[in-house]
N, C-alpha and C. Protein backbone atom coordinates (compact mmCIF):
# COMPACT_ATOMS: atom_id res chain seq x y z
N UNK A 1 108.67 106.38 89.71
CA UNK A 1 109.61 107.16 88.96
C UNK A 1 110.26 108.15 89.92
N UNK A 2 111.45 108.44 90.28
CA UNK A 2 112.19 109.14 90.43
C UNK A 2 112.18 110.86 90.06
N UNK A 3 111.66 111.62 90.91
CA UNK A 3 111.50 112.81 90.15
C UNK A 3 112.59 113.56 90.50
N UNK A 4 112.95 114.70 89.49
CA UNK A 4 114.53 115.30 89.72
C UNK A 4 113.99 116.34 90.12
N UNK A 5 112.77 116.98 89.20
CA UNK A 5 112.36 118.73 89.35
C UNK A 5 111.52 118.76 88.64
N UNK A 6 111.38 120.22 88.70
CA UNK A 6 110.33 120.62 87.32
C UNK A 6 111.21 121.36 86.68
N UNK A 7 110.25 121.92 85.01
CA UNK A 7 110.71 122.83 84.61
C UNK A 7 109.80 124.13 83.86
N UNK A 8 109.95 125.41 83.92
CA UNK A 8 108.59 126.17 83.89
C UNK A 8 109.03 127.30 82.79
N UNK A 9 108.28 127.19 81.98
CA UNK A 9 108.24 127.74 80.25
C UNK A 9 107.12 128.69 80.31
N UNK A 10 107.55 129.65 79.50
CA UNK A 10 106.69 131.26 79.22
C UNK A 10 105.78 130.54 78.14
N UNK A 11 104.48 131.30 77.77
CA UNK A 11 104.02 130.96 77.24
C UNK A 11 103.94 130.94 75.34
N UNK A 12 105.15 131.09 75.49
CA UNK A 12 105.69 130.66 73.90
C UNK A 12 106.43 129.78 73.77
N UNK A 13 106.83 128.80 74.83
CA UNK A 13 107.26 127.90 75.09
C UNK A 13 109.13 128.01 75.45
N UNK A 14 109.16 129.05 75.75
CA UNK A 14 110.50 129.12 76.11
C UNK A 14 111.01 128.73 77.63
N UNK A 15 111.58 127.74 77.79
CA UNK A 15 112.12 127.72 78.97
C UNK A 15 112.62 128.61 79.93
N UNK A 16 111.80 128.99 80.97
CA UNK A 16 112.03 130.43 81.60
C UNK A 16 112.85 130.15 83.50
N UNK A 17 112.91 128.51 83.91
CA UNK A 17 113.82 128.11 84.94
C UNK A 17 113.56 126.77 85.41
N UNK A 18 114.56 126.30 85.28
CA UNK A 18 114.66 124.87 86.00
C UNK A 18 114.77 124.70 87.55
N UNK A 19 113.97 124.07 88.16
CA UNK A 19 114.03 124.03 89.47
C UNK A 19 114.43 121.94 90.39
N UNK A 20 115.58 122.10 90.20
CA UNK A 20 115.63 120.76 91.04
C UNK A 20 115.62 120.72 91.97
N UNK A 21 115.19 119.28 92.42
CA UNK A 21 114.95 118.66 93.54
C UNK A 21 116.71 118.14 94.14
N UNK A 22 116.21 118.30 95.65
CA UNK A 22 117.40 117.72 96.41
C UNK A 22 117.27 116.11 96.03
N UNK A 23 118.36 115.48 95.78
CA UNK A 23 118.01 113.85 95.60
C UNK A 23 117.52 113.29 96.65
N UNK A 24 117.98 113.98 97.93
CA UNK A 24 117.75 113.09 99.25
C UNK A 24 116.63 114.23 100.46
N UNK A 25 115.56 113.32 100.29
CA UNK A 25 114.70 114.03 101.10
C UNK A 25 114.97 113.74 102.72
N UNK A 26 114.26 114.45 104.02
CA UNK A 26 114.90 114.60 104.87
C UNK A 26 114.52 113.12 105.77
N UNK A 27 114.21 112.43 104.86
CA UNK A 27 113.94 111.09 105.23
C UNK A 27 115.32 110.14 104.66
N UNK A 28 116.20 110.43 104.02
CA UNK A 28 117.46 110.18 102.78
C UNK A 28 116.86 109.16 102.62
N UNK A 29 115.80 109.51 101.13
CA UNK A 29 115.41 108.69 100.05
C UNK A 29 114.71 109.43 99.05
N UNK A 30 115.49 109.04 97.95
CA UNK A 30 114.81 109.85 96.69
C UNK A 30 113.35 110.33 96.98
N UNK A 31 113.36 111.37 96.33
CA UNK A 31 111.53 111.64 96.13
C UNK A 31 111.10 110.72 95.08
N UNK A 32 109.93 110.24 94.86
CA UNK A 32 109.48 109.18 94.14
C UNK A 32 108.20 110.00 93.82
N UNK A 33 107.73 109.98 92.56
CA UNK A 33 106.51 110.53 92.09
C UNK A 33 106.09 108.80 91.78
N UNK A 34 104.53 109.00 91.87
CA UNK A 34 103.28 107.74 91.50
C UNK A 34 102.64 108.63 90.94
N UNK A 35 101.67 107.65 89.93
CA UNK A 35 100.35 108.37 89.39
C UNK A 35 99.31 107.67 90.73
N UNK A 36 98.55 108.58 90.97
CA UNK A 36 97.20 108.06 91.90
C UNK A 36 96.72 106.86 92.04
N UNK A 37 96.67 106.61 90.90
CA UNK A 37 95.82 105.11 90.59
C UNK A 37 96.49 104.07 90.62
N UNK A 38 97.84 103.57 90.25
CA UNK A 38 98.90 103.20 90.85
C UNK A 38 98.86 103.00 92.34
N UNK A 39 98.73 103.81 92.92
CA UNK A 39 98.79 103.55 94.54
C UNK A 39 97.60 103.49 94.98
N UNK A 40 96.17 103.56 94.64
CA UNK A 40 95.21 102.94 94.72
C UNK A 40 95.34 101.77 94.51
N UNK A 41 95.60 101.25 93.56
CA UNK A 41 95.28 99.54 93.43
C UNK A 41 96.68 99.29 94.25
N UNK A 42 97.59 99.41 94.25
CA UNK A 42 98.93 98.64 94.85
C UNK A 42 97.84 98.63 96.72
N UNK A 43 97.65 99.75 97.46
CA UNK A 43 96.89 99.71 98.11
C UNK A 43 95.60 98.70 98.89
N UNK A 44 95.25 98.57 97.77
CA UNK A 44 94.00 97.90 97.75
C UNK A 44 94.18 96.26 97.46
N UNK A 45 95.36 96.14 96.30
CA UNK A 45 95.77 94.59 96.31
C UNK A 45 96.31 93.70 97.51
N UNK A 46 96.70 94.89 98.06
CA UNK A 46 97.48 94.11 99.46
C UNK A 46 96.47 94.04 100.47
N UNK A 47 95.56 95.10 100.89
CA UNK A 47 94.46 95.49 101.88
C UNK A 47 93.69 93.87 101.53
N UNK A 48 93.44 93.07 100.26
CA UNK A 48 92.16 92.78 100.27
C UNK A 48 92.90 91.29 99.65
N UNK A 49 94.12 90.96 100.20
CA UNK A 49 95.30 89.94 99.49
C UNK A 49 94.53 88.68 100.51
N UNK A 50 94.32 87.38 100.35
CA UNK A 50 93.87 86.45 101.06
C UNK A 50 95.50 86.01 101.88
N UNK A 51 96.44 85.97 101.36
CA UNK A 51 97.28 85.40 101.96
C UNK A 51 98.70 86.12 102.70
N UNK A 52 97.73 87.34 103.16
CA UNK A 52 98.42 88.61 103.51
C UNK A 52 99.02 88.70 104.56
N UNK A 53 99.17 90.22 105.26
CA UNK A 53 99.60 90.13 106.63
C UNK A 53 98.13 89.92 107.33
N UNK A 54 97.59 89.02 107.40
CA UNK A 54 96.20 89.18 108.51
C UNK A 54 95.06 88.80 107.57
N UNK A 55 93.91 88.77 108.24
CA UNK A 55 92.38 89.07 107.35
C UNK A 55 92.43 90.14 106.34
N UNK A 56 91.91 89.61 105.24
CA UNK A 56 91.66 90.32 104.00
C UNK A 56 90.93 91.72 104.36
N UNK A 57 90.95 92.34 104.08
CA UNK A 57 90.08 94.10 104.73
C UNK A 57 88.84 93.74 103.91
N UNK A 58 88.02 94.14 104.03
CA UNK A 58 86.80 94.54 103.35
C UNK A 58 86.70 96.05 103.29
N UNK A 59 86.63 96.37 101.69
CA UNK A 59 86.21 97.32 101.42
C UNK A 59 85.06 97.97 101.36
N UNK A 60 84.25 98.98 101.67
CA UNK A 60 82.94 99.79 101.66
C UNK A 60 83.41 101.00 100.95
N UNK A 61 82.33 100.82 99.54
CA UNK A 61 82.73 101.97 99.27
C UNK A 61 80.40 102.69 99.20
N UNK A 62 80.78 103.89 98.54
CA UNK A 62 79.41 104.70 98.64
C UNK A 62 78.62 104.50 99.87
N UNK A 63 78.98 104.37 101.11
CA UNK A 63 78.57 104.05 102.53
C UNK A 63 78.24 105.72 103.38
N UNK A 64 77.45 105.90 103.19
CA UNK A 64 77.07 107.26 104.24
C UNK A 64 77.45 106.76 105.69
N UNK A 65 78.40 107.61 106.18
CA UNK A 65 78.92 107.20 107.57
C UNK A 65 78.02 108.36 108.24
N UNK A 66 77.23 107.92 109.34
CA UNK A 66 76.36 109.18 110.04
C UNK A 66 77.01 109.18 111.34
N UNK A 67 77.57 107.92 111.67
CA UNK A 67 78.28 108.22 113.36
C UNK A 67 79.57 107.38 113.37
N UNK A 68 80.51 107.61 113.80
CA UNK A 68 82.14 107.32 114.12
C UNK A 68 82.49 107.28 115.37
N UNK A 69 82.42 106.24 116.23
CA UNK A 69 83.33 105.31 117.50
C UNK A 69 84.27 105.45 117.34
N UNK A 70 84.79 106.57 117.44
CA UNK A 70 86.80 106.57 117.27
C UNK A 70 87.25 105.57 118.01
N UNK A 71 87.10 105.38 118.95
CA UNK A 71 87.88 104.23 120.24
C UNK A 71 87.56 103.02 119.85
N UNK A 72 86.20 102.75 119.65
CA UNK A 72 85.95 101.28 119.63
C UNK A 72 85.93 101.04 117.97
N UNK A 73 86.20 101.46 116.93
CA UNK A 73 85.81 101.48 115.47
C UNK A 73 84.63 100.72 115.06
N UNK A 74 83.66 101.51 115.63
CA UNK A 74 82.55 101.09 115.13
C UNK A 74 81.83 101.90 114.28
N UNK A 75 81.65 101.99 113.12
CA UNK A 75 80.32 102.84 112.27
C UNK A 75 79.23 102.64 112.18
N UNK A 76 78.50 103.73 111.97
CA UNK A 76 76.82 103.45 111.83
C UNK A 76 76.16 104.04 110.74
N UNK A 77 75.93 103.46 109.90
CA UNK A 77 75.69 103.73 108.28
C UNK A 77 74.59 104.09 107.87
N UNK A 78 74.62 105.15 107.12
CA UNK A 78 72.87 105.72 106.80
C UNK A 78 71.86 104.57 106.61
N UNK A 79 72.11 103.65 106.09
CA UNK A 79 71.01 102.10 106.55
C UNK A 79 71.10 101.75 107.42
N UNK A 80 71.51 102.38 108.49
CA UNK A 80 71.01 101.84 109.90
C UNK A 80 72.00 100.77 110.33
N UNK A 81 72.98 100.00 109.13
CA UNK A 81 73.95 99.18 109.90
C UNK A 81 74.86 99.38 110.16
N UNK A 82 75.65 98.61 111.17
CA UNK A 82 76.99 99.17 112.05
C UNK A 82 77.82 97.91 111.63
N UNK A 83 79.41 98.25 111.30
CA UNK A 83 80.15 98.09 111.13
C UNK A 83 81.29 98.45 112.14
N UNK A 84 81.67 97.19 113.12
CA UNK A 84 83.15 97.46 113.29
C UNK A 84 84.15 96.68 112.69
N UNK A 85 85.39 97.34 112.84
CA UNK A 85 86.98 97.21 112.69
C UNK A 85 88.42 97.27 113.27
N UNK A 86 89.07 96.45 113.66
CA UNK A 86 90.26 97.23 114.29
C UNK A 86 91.12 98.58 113.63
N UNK A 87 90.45 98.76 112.04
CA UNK A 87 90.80 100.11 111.76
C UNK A 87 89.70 100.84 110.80
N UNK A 88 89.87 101.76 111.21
CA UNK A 88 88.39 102.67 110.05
C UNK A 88 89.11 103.68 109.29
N UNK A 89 89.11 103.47 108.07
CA UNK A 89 89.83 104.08 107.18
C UNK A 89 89.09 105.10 106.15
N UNK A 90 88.91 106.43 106.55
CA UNK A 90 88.27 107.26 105.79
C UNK A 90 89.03 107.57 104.63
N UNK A 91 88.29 107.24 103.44
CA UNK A 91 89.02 108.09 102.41
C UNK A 91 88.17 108.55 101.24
N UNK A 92 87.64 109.43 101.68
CA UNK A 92 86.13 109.60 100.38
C UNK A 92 86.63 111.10 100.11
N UNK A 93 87.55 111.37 99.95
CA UNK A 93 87.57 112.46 98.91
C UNK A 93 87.58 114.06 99.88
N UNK A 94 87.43 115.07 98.87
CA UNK A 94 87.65 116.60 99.61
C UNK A 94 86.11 116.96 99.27
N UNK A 95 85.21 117.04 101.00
CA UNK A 95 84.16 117.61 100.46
C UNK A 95 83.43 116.89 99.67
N UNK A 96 82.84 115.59 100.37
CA UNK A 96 82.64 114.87 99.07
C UNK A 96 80.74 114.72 100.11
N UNK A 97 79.91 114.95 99.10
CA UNK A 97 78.84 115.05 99.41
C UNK A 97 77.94 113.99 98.88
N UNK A 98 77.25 113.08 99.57
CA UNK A 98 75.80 112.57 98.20
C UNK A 98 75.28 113.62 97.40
N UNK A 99 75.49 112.46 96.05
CA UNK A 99 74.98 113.41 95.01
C UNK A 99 75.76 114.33 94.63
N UNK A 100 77.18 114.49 94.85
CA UNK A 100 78.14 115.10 94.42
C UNK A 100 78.69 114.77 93.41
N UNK A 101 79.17 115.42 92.23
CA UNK A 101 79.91 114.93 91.34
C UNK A 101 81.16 115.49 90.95
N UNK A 102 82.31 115.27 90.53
CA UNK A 102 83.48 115.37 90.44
C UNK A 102 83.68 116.09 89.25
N UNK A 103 83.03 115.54 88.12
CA UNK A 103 83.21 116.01 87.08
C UNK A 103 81.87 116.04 86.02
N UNK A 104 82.11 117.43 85.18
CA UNK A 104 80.86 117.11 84.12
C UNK A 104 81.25 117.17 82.96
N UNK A 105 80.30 117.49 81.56
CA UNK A 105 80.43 116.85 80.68
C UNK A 105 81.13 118.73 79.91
N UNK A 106 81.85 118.60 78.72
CA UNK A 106 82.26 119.70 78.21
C UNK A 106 82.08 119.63 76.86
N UNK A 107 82.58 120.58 75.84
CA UNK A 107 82.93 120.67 74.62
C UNK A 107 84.09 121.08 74.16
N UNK A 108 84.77 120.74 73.01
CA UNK A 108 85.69 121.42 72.58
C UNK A 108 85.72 122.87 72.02
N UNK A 109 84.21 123.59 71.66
CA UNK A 109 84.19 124.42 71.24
C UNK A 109 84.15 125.60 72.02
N UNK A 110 83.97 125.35 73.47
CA UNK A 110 83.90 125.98 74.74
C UNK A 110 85.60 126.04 74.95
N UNK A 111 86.15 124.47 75.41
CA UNK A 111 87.52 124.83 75.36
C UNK A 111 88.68 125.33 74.59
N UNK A 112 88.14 125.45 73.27
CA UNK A 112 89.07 126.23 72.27
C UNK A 112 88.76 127.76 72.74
N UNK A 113 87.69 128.01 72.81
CA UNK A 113 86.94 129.42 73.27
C UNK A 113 88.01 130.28 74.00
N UNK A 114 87.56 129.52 75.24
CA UNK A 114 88.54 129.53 76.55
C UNK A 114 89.69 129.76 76.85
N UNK A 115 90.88 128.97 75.79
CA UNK A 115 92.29 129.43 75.48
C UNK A 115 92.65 129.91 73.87
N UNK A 116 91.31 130.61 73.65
CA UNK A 116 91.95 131.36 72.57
C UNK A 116 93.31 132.15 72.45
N UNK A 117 93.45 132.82 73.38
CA UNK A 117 94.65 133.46 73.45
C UNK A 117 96.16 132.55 73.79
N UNK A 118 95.97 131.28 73.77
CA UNK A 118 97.52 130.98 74.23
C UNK A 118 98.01 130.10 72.30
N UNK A 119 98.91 129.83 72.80
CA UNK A 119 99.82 130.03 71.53
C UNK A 119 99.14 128.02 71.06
N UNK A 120 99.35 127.77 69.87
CA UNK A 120 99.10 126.66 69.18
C UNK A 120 99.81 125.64 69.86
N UNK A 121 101.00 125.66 70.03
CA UNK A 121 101.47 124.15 70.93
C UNK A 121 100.74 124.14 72.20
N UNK A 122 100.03 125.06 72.56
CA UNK A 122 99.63 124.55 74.13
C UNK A 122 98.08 124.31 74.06
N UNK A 123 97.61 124.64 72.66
CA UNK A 123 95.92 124.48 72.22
C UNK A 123 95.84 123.17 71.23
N UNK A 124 96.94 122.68 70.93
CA UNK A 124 97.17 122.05 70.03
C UNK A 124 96.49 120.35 70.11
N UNK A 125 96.89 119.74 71.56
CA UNK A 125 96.62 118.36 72.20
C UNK A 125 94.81 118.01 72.53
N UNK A 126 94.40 119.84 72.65
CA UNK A 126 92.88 119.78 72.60
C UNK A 126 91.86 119.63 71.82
N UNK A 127 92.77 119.44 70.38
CA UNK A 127 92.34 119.64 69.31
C UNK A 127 91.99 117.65 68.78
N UNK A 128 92.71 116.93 69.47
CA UNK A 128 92.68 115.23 69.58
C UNK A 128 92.02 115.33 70.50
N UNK A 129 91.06 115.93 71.15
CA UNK A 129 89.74 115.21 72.04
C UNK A 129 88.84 114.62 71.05
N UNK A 130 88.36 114.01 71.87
CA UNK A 130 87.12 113.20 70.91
C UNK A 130 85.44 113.86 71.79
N UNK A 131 84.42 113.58 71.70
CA UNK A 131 83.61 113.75 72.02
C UNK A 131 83.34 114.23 73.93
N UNK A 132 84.17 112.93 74.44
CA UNK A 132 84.25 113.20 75.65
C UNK A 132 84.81 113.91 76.42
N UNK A 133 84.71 115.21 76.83
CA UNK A 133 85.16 116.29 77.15
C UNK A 133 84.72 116.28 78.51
N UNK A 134 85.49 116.12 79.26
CA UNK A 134 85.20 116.32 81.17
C UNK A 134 85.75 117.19 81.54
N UNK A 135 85.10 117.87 82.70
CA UNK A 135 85.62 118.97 83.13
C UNK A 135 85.91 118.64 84.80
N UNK A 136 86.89 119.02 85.30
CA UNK A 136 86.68 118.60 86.82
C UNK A 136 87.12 120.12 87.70
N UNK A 137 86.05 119.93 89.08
CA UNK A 137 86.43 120.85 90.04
C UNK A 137 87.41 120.21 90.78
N UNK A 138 88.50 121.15 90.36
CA UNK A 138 89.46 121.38 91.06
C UNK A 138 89.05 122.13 92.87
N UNK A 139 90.00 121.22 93.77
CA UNK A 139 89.74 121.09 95.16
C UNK A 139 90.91 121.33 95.86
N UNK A 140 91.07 122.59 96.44
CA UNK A 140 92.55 122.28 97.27
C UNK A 140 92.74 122.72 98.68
N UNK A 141 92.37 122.09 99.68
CA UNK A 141 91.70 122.74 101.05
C UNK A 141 92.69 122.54 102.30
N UNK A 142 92.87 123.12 103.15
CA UNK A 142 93.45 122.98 104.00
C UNK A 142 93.96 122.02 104.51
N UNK A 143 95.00 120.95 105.10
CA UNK A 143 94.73 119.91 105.74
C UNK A 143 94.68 120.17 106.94
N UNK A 144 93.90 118.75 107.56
CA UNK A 144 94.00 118.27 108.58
C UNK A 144 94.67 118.66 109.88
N UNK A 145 94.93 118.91 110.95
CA UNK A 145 96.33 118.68 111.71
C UNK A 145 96.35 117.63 112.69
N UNK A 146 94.92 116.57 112.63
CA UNK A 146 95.41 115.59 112.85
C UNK A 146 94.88 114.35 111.31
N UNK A 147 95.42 113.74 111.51
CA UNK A 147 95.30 112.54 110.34
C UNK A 147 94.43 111.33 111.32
N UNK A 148 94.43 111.06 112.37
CA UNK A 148 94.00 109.31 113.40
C UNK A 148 93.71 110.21 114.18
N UNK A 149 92.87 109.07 114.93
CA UNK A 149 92.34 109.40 116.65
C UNK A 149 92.29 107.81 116.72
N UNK A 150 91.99 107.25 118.16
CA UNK A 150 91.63 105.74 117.89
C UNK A 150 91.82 105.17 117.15
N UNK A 151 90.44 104.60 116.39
CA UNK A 151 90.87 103.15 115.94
C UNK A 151 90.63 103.65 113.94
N UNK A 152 90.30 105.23 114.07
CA UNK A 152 90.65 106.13 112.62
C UNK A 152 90.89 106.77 112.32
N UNK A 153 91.43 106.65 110.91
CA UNK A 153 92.52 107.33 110.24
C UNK A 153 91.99 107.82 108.70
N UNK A 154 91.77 109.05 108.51
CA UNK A 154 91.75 109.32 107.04
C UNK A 154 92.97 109.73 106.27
N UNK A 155 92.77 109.20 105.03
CA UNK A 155 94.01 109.41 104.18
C UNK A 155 93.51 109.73 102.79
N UNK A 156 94.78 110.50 101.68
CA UNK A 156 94.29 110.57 100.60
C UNK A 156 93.35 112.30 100.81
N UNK A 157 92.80 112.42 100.15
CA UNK A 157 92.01 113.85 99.67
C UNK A 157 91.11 114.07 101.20
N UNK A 158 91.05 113.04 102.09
CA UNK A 158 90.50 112.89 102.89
C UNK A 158 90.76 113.94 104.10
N UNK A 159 92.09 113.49 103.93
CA UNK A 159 92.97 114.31 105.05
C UNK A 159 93.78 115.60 104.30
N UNK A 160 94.32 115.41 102.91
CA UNK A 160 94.41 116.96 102.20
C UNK A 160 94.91 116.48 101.21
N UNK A 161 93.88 116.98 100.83
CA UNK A 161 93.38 117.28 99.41
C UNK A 161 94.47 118.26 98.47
N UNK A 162 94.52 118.23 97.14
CA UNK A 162 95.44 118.73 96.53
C UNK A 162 95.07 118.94 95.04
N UNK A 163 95.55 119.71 94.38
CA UNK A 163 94.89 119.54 92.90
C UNK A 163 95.95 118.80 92.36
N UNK A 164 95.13 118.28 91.20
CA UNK A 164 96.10 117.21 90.37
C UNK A 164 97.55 117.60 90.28
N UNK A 165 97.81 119.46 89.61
CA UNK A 165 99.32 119.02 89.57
C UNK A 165 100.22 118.40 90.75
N UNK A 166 99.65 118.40 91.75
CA UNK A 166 100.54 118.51 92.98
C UNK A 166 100.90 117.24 93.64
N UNK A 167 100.11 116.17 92.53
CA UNK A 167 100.68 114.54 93.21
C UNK A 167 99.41 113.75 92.70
């Protein structure tokens, strides 16, 4: 999708300024918004396509990486096995720990609590939750200033991280 701008409303819902986007970024090509997951699988369909550019990638995912061969892309995995690649592609997230979790479990009666004070259209959508109420830590950390060395490259939350509104 094509994004033009945003637009940012007081909390009675009044439109308080429109902010557009230049059409042509300094690359001259529209800005393009994706949802995440979208470019995860588009990603991943091609990475792991049999009749692709090259060998299908193999994916590893929940792999404790304990040592990284930048030059030669070789890993060495908390089970003791090593894995090389002509590319090593980190992408596990901001701060992402074993035994970490992303998100936990909530209530609605906590989140009504919580925004008691804002006005009914903006408490209103919370009111159609159903049971499952997740809560997530929000993560937004510095990036990187490099992204590769050798033969890896992290990408994604990996290399910087962002909170949801921001892409």
């Amino acid at each position: 999708m094509r994004e033009e701008g945003s637009n940012m409303y007081s909390i009675e819902g009044k439109l308080q300024r429109s902010i557009p986007l230049a059409s042509k970024t300094e690359c001259d090509a529209d800005r393009m918004v994706y949802h995440r997951r979208d470019i995860h699988d588009t990603l991943k369909e091609y990475a792991t396509r049999v009749n692709g550019f090259g060998e299908p990638a193999e994916i590893l995912t929940s792999s404790c990486v304990l040592v990284c061969d930048l030059d030669a892309g070789i890993v060495t995995l908390k089970d003791g096995s090593m894995i090389e690649g002509d590319v090593i592609i980190g992408a596990d997230g901001a701060e992402v720990e074993a035994g970490h979790s992303w998100t936990s479990k909530g209530d609605l009666e906590t989140l009504l609590e919580e925004y008691k004070d804002f006005p009914a259209w903006a408490t209103g959508p919370f009111r159609l939750a159903k049971d499952d109420i997740g809560l997530r830590k929000l993560r937004n950390t510095k990036p990187l200033e490099m992204w590769h060395r050798g033969r890896v490259i992290f990408i994604g939350d990996a290399a910087h991280a962002m909170l949801p509104t921001q892409g």
